[in-house]
Structure formats: C-alpha cells, structure tokens
Protein backbone atom coordinates (compact mmCIF):
# COMPACT_ATOMS: atom_id res chain seq x y z
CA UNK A 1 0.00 0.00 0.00
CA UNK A 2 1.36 3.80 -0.64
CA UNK A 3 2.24 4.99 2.81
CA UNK A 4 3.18 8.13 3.96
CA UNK A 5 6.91 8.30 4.21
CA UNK A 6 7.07 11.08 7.34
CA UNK A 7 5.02 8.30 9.40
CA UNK A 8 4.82 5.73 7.35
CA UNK A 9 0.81 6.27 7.90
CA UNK A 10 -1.14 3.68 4.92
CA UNK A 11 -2.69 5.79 2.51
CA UNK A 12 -5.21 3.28 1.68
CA UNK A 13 -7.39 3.19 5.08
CA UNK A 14 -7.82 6.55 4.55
CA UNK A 15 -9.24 6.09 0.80
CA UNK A 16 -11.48 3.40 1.73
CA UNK A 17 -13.21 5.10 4.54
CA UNK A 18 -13.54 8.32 2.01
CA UNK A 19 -14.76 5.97 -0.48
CA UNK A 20 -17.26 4.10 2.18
CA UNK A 21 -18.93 7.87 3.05
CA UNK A 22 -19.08 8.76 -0.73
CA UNK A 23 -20.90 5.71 -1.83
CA UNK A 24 -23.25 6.46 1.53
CA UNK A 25 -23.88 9.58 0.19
CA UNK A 26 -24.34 9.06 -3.28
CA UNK A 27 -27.38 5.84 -2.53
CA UNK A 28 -29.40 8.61 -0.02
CA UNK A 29 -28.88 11.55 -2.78
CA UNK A 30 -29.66 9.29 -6.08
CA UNK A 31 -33.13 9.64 -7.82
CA UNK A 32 -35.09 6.02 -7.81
CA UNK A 33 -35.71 5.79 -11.14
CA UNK A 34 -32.50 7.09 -13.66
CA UNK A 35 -30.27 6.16 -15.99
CA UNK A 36 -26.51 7.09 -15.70
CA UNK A 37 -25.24 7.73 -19.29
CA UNK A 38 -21.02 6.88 -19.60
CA UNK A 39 -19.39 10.54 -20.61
CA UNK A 40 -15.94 9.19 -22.20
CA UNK A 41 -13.29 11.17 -22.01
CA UNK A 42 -10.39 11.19 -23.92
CA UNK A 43 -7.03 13.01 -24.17
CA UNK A 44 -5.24 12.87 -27.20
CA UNK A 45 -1.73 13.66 -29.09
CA UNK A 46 -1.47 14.63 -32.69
CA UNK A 47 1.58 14.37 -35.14
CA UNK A 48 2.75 14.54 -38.09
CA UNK A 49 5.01 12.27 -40.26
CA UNK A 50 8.34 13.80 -38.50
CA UNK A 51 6.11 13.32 -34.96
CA UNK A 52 6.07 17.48 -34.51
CA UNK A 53 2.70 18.15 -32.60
CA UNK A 54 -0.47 19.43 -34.71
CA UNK A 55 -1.89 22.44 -33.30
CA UNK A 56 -4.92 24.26 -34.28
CA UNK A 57 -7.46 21.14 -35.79
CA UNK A 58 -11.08 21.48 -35.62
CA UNK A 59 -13.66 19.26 -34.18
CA UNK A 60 -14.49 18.06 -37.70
CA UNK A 61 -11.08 17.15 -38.38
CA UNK A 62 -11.28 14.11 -35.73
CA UNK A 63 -13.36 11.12 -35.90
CA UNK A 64 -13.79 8.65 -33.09
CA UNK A 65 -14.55 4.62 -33.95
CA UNK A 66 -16.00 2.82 -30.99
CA UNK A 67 -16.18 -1.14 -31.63
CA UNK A 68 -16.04 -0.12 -35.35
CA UNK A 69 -18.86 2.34 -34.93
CA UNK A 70 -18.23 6.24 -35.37
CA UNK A 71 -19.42 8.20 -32.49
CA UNK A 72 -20.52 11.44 -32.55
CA UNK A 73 -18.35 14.14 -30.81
CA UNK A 74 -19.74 15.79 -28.00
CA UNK A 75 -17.20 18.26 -26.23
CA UNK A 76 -13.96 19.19 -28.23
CA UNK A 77 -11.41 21.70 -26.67
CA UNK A 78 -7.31 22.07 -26.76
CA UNK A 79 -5.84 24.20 -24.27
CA UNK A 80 -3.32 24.73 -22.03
CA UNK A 81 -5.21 23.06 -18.87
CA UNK A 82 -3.21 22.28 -15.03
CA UNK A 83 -3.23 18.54 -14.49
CA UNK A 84 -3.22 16.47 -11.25
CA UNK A 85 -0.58 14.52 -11.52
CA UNK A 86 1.73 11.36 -10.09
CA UNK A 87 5.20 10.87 -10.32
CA UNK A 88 6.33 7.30 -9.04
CA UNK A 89 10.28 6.84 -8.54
CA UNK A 90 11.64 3.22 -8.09
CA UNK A 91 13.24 3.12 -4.84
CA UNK A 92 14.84 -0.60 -5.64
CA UNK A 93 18.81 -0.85 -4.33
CA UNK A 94 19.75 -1.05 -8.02
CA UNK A 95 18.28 2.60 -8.58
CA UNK A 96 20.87 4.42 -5.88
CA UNK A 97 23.33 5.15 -7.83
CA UNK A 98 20.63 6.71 -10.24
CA UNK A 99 18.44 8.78 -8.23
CA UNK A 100 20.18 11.74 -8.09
CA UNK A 101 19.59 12.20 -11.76
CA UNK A 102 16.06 10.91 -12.03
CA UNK A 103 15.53 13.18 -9.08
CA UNK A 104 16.78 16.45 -11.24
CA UNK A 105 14.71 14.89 -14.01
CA UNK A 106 11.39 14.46 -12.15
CA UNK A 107 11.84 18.71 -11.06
CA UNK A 108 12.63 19.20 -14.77
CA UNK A 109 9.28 17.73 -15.55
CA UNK A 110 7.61 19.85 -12.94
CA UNK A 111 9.35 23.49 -13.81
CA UNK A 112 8.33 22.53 -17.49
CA UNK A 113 4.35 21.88 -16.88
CA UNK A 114 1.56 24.55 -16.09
CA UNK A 115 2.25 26.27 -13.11
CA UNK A 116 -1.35 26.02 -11.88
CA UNK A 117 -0.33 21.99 -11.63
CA UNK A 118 -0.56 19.50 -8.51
CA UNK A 119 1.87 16.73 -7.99
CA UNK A 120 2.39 14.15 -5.29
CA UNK A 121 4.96 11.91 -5.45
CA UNK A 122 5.30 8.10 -4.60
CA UNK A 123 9.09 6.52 -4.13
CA UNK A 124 8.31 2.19 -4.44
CA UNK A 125 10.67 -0.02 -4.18
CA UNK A 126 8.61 -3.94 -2.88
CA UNK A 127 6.36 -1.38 -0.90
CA UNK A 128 4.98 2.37 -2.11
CA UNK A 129 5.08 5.06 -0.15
CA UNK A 130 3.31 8.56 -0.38
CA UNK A 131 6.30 10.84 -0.01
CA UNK A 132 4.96 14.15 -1.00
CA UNK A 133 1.05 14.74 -1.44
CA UNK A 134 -0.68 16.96 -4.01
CA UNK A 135 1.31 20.49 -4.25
CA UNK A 136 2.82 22.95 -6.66
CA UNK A 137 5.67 24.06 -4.22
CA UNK A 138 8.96 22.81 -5.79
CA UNK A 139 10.99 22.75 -2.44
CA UNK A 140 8.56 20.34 -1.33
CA UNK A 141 8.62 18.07 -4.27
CA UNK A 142 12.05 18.05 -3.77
CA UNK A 143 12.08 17.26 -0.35
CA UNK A 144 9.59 13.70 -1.17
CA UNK A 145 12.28 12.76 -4.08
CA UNK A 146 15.05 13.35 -1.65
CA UNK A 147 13.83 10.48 0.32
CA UNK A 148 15.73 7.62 -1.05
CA UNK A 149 15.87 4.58 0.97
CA UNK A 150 17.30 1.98 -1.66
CA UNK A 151 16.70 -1.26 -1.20
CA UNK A 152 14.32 -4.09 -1.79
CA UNK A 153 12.61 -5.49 -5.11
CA UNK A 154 10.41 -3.25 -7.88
CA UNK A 155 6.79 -4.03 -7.30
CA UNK A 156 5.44 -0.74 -9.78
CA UNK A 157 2.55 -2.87 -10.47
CA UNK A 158 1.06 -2.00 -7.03
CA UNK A 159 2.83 1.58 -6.98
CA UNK A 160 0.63 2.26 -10.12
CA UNK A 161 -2.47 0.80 -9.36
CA UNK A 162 -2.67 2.49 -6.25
CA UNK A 163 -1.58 5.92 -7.92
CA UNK A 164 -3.89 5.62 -9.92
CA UNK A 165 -6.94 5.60 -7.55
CA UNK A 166 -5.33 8.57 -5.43
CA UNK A 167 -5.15 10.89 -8.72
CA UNK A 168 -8.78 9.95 -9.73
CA UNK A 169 -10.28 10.45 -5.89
CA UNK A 170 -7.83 13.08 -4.51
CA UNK A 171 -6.97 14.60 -7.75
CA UNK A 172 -8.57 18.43 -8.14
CA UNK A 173 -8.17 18.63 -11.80
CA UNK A 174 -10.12 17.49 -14.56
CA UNK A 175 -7.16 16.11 -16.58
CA UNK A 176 -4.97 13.52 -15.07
CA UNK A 177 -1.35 12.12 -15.60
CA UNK A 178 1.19 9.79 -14.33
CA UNK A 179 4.71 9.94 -14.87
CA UNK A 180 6.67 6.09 -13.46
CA UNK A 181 9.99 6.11 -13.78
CA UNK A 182 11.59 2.30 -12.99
CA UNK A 183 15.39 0.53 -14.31
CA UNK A 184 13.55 -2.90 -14.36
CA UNK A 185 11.11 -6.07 -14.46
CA UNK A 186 8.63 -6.27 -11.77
CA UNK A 187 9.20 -8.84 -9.32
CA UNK A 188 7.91 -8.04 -6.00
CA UNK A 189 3.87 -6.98 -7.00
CA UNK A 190 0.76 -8.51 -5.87
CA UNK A 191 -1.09 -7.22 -9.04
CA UNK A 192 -0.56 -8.81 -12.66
CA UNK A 193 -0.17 -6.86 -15.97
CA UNK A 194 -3.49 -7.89 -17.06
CA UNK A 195 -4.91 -6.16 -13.87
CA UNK A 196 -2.72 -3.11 -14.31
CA UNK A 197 -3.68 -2.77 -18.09
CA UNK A 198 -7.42 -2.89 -17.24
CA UNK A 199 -6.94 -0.33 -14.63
CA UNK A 200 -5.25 1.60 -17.01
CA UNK A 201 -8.34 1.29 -19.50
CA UNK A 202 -10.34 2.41 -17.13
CA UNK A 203 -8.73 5.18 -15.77
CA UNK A 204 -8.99 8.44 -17.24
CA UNK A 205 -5.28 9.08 -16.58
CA UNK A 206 -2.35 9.07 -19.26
CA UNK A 207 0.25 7.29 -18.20
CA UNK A 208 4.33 8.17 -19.22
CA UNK A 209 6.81 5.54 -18.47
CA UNK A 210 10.77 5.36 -18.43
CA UNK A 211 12.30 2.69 -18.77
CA UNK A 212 16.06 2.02 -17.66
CA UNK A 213 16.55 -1.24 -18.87
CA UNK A 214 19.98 -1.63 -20.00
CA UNK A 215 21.50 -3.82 -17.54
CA UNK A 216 18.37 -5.95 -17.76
CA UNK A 217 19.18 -8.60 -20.35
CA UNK A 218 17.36 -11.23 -22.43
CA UNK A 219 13.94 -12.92 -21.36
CA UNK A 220 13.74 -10.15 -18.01
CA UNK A 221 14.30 -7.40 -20.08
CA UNK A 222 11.81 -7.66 -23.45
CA UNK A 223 9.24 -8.70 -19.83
CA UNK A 224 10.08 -5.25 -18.41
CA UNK A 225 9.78 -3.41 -22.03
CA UNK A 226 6.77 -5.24 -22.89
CA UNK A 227 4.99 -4.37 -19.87
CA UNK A 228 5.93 -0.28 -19.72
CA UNK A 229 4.56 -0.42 -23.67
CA UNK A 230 1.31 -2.31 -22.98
CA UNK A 231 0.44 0.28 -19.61
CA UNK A 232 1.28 3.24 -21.67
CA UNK A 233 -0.53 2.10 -24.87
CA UNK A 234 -3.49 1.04 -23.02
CA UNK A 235 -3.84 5.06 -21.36
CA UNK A 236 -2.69 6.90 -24.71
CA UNK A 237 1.11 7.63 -22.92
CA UNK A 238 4.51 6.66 -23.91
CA UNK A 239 6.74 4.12 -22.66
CA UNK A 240 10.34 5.96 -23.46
CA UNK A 241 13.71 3.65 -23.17
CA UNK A 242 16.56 5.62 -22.44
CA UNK A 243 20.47 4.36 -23.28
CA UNK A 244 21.44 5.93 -19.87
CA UNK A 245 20.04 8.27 -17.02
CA UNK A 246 21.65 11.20 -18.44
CA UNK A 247 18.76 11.53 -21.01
CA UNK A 248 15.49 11.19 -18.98
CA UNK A 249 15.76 14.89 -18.23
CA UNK A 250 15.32 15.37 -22.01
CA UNK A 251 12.41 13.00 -21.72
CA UNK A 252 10.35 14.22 -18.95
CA UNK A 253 10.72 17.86 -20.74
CA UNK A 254 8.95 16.20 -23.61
CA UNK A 255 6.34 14.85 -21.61
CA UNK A 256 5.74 17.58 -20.01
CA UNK A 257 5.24 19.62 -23.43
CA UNK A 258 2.99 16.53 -24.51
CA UNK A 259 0.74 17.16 -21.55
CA UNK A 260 0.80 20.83 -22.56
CA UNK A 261 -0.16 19.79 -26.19
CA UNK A 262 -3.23 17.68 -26.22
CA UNK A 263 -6.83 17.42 -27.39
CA UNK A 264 -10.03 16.95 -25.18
CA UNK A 265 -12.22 14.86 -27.27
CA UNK A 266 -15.72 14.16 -25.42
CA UNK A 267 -18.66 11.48 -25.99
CA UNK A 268 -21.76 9.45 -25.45
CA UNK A 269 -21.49 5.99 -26.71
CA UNK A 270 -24.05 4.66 -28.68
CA UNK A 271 -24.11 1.45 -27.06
CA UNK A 272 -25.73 1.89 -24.17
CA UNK A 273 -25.40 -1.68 -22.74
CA UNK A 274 -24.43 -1.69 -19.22
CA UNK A 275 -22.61 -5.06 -19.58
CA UNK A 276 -19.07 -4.11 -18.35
CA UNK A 277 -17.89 -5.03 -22.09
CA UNK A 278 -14.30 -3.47 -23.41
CA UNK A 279 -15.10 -1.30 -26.08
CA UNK A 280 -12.07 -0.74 -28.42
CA UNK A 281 -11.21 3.16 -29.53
CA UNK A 282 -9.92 4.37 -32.63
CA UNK A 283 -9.35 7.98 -33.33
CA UNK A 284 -8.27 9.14 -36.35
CA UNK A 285 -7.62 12.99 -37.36
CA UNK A 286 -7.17 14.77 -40.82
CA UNK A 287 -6.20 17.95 -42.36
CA UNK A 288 -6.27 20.33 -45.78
CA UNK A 289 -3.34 20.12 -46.78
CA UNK A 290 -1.70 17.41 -44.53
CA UNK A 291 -0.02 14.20 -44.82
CA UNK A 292 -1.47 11.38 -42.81
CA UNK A 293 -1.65 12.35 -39.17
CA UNK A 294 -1.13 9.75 -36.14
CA UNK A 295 -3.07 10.33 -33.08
CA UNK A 296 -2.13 8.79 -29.68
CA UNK A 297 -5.30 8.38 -26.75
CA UNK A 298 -6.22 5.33 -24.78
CA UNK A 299 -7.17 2.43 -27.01
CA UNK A 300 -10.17 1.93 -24.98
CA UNK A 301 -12.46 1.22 -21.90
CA UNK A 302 -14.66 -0.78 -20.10
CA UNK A 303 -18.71 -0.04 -19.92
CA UNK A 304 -20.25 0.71 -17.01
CA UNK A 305 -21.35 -2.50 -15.07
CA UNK A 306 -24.44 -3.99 -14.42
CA UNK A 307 -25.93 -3.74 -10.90
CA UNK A 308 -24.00 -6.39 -8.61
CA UNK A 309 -21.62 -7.37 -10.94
CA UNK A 310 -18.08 -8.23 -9.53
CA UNK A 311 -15.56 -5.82 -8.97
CA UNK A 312 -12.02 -5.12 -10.37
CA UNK A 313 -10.36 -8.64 -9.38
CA UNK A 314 -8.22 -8.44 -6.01
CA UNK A 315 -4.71 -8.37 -6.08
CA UNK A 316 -2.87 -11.80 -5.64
CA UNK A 317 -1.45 -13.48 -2.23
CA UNK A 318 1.97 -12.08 -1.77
C-alpha cells in the first residue's frame, strides 16, 4: 500500500473510509428511477510524419470509432489546462546510484508543466510510499524525491495501481497524468499486468513511463519493455527507453510539453449496454493540406457495469 513516508501512515485506510462515506452519500442523494449515461473522455496527441505536434485542428477534423462504430463528438477543446498529476520513482537498491539524476529529471518535468499543476509523489521499491502529497511548491517536491531509501525489489505494479486511484479520488483537476519512472522487471507486486492494463483502461489518466533497462538482459528485459509499452498504450502515454540516465531529463521535458499539447475529445457511446464489455477506440484525425496524421489516446475502456456485478479482481497473495 502507498504509505506516507514522514510516518509511514497507509494511505489506503484513509481512501477506503472516504470511499465508504461517498458511496453512503451518493445511494441517499440518487433519484429512484434514472439512468446514468457513460461521458468518455479522452485526451489525445497529434503528429505529423516527423512526430512534430499538430496544433490548431477542428472538431471536424477528428473522428472517433467505438467497436467499429463512429461516435458522434460531444465536447472538443485544446488548451493549455493544469493537471493532477503522479510521479512514481523506483526506490529498488539497483536505482541508488541513479536517483540523483532521475531526481533532477522528475523537477525538470515539474518546472516545465503549467504552473497552476498539482503533484504528489510516490518513491516504491517492494512497498509504495506517499512521499509528497498533491502540491505545486517545488521545495517540497524536492524534499519527497530526496527520500531515497534503496533497497528491496520493484513491485510498480502496485505503486501504479494504487496511484492511480489517489489521482482519480484526490486529484482536483479534470485532466490527469502519471509519470513512473523504474530501471527494471517487476518482481515483488501482488497485481498482474493484465490487472494493471485494465486499470489503465479504465482510468482516465495518461500514463508516461521510463524505462532504464539496459543492464536488464534477455527474457527479463523484453518482460520489463513489454509491460511499460502495454500500460502506456493502453492510457494513450509513452513508454520511453533511455540508453542511460543522463537523457530522462530530455524526456520528462517532452512529456511535459505533450501534456501541454493535447486534445479533449468528449462522448456518449451509442451502445448503451451496461454489460461491463471493453469497447475498443480508434481515433483518427485529418487535415487540408496534410499528410497522414497519427493520433495517440487510450485504445479503450470498459462499460459501465451492471448492478452487482463483480468488482475489479483483487490483487494476488503475496
């Protein structure tokens, strides 16, 4: 569980019981008889053949394919909007001789977003811990990067998943983002890749991984690419693999200029089945004038369930 590194307090009691009172709240406050319509959300890149961002495309220039079905745009917007976002460190003894530089990175990252964003920060190594909760103050970002206590195994699976769910409950802004930097395969998780993937499909966040992977070798290390490509597919990020540490600071400044960069596209599926189906997402943008254009958003999500259907699976024994 993320845990608060002053105290080493878990983070998760705390979003249970909030998420206990919410749901209390929400049956007393909810009409009898309604229907909850799925808005989805998505957040998407644009670029050209020489991947330069697109600025300046219409609503008519996009068009959205759900399950092979075009959908019809509701909200459409690019601008400049903060984002609540998570940066997750590995904290794993083969990371200490690298944190100083991821550290510098990770502030790199922050100076280069809005200045209006939030960011807490989680260090994991076989545990996570909540070093630094939602702020804009850079000394104070500093201070939760600056504690490095090296050791253990790389469980990001759980780092993530439970990111994930603090950005979307505790997060104040409407767009969300999560930056996981980590030098190898995860070994030390109670979660799988297929249950970090489908918490990544349905979370509205984009998730941005680096991956320092060249002193894993053979089987271990295609795992470890395989599995930063598939999380950051799955939420319309990047997985980026570095030759050494010396160029994630390059990296997180692009990141932070993709953030800066994107497209709100907004809809209302036409398939109003509340079966808790995957619905696969295509979005595909054009221009006068333009070669082809490639545009990166999550590659889907999962329908809203039925009443009483099962929830997202529990984590394995450790």
């Amino acid at each position: 569980m993320l845990r608060r590194s002053n105290a080493r307090l878990p983070l998760l009691l705390a979003l249970i019981i909030a998420a206990v009172v919410a749901a209390a709240v929400a049956a007393q406050q909810a009409p009898t008889f309604s229907a909850v319509t799925q808005l989805v959300v998505l957040h998407a890149t644009v670029l050209d053949k020489n991947k330069n961002f697109v600025p300046n495309l219409g609503r008519e220039n996009f068009k959205i394919l759900e399950n092979g079905v075009e959908q019809k745009l509701k909200d459409f917007k690019r601008e400049d909007v903060p984002v609540s976002v998570g940066i997750l460190v590995d904290n794993s003894g083969s990371m200490r001789e690298r944190r100083t530089r991821v550290n510098a990175a990770a502030l790199v990252f922050v100076k280069s977003s809005n200045p209006q964003d939030e960011v807490f920060i989680v260090n994991f190594n076989d545990e996570a811990f909540l070093d630094k909760d939602f702020t804009s103050n850079i000394e104070e970002l500093k201070e939760g990067l600056e504690k490095i206590d090296s050791r253990g195994g790389t469980a990001f699976y759980d780092a993530l998943i439970m990111s994930l769910d603090h950005v979307r409950d505790r997060g104040r802004k409407a767009k969300k983002a999560i930056l996981l930097v980590t030098d190898g395969q995860d070994n030390a998780s109670r979660y799988t890749l297929e249950q970090v993937v489908r918490v990544a499909h349905e979370s509205e966040a984009v998730i941005y991984t680096v991956g320092l992977l060249n002193e894993e070798k053979g089987r271990e290390g295609r795992r470890a690419k395989k599995a930063l490509e598939a999380i950051s597919e799955a939420s319309g990020g990047v997985a980026f693999f570095p030759d050494n540490v010396n160029e994630v600071e390059a990296i997180t400044g692009k990141i932070a200029h993709d953030l800066r960069n994107q497209y709100v596209l907004a809809y209302t599926p036409s398939n109003v089945a509340e079966d808790g189906s995957f619905r696969a997402i295509t979005v595909t943008a054009s221009g006068p004038g333009r070669d082809k254009l490639t545009v990166r958003t999550r590659t889907g999500y999962y329908a809203n369930k039925p009443r009483g259907a099962a929830a997202r699976p529990s984590p394995s024994s450790p």
